[in-house]
N, C-alpha and C. Protein backbone atom coordinates (compact mmCIF):
# COMPACT_ATOMS: atom_id res chain seq x y z
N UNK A 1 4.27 13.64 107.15
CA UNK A 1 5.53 13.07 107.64
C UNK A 1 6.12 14.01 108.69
N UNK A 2 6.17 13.41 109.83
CA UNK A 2 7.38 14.51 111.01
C UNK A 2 8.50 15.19 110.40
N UNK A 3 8.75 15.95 111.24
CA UNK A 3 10.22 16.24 110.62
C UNK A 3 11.22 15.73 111.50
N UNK A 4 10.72 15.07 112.55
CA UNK A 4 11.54 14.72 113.96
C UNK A 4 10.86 13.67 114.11
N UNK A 5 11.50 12.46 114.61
CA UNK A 5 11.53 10.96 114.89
C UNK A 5 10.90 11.52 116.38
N UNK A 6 10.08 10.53 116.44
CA UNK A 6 9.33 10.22 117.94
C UNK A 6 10.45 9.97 119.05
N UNK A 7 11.46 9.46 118.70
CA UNK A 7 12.46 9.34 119.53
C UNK A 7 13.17 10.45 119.86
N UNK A 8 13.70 11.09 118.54
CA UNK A 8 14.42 12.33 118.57
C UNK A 8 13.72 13.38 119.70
N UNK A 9 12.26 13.54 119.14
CA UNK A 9 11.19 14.51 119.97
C UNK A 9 11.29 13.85 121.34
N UNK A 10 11.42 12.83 121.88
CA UNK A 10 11.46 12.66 123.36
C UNK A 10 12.84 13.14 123.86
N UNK A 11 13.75 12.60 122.93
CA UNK A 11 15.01 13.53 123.41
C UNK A 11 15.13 15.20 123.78
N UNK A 12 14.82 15.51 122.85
CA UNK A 12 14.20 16.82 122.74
C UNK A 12 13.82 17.55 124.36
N UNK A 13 12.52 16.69 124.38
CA UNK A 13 11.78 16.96 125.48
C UNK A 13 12.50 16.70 127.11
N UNK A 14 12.98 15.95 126.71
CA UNK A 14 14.01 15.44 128.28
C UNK A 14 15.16 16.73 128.42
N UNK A 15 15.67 16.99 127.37
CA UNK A 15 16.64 17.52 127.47
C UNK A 15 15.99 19.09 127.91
N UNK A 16 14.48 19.64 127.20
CA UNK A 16 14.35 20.88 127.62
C UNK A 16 13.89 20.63 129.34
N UNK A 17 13.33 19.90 129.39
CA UNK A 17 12.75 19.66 130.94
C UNK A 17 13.69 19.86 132.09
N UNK A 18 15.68 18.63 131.53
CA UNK A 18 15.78 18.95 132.48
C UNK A 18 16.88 20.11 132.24
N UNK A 19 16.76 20.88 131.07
CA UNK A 19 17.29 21.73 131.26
C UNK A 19 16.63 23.21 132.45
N UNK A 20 15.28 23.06 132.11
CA UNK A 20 14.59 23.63 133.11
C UNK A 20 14.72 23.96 134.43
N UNK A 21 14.56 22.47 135.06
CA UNK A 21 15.24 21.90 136.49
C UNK A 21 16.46 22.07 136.69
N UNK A 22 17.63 22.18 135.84
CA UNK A 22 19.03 22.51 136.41
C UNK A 22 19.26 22.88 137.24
N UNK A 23 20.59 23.07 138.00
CA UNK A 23 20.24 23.68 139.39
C UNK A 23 21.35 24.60 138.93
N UNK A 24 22.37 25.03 137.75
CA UNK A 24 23.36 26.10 137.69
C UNK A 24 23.14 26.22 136.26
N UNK A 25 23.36 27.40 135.75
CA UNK A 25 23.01 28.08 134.32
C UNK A 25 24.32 27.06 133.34
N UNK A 26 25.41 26.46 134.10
CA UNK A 26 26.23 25.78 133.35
C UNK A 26 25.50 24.15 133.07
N UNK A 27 24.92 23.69 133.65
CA UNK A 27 24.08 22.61 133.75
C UNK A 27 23.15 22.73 132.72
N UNK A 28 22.61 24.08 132.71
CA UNK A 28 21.05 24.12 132.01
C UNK A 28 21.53 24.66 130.81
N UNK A 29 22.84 24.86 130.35
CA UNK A 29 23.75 25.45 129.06
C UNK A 29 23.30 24.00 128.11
N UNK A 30 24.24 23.25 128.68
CA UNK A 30 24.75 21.69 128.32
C UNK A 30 23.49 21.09 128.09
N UNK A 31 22.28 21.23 128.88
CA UNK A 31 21.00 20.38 128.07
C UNK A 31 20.49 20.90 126.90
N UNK A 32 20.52 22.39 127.23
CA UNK A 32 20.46 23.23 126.18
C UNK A 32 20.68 22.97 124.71
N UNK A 33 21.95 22.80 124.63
CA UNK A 33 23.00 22.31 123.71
C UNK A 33 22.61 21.01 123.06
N UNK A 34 22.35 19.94 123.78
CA UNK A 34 22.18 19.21 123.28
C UNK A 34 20.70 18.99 122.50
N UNK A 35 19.35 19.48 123.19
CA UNK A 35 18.17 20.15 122.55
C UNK A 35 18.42 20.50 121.33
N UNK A 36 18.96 21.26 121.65
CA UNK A 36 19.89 22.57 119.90
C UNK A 36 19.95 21.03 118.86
N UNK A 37 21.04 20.28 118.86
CA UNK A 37 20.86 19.45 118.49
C UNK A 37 20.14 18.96 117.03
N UNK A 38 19.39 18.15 118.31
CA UNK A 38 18.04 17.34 118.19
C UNK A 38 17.16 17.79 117.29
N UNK A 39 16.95 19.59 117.61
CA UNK A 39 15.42 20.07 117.13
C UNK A 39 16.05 20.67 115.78
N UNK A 40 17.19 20.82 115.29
CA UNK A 40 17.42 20.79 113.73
C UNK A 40 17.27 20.52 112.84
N UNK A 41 16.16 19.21 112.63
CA UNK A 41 14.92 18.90 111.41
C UNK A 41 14.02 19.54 111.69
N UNK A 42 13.37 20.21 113.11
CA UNK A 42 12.03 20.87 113.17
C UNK A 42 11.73 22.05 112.90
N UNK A 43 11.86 22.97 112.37
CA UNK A 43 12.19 25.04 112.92
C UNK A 43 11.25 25.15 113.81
N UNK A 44 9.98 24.67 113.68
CA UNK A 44 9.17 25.04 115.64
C UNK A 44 10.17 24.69 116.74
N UNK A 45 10.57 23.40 116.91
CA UNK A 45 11.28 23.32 118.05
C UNK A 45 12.34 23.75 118.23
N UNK A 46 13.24 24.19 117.18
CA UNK A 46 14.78 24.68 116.90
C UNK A 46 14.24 26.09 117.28
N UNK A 47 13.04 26.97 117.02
CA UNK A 47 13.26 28.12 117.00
C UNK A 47 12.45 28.16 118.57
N UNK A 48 11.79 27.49 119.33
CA UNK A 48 11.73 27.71 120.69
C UNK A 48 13.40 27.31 121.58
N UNK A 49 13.68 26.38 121.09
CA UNK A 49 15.06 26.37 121.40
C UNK A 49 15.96 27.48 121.44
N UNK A 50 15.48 28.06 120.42
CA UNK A 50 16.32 28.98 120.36
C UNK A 50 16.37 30.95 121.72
N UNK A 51 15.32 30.38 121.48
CA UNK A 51 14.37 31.11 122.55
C UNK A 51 14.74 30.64 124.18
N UNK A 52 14.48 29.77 124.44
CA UNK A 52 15.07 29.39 125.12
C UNK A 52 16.84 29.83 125.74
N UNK A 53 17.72 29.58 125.04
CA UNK A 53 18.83 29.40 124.87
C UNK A 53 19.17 31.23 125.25
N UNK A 54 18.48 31.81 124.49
CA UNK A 54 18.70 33.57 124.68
C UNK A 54 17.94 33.98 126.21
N UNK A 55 16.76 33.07 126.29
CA UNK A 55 16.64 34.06 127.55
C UNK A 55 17.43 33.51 128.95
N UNK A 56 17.94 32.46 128.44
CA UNK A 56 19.13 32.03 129.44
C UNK A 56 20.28 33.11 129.29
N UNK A 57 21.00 32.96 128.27
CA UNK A 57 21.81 33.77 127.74
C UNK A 57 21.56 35.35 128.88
N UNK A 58 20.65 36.08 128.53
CA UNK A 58 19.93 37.52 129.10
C UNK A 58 20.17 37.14 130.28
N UNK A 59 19.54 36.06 130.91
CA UNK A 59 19.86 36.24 132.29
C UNK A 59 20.89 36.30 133.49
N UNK A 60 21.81 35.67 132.29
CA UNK A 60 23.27 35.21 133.26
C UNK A 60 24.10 36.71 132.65
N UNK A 61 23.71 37.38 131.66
CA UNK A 61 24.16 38.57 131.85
C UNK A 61 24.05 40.36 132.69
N UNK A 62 22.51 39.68 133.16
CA UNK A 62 22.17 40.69 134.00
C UNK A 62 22.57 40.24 135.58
């Protein structure tokens, strides 16, 4: 059994993609966020998320 709906996981996926593509770290926060979300039945995807989310984080602080 998934732990994430096929739907959920496309959400997921849109949201990291276009968090990717953003064009301002406030843009790519907000897809972020909503990813976060989504991947909270999975811990693989919650914890790349999470990953994600920090090395954004790191960067807008350096």
């Amino acid at each position: 059994m998934p732990r994430i709906t096929e739907q959920a996981h496309q959400v997921y996926r849109g949201e990291m993609t276009a968090a990717k593509h953003a064009a301002d770290p406030a843009a790519r926060w907000r897809h972020l966020e909503r990813a976060h979300i989504v991947s909270q039945p999975d811990p693989w995807l919650h914890t790349c998320n999470h990953a994600a989310m920090l090395t954004l984080a790191l960067g807008v602080l350096t």
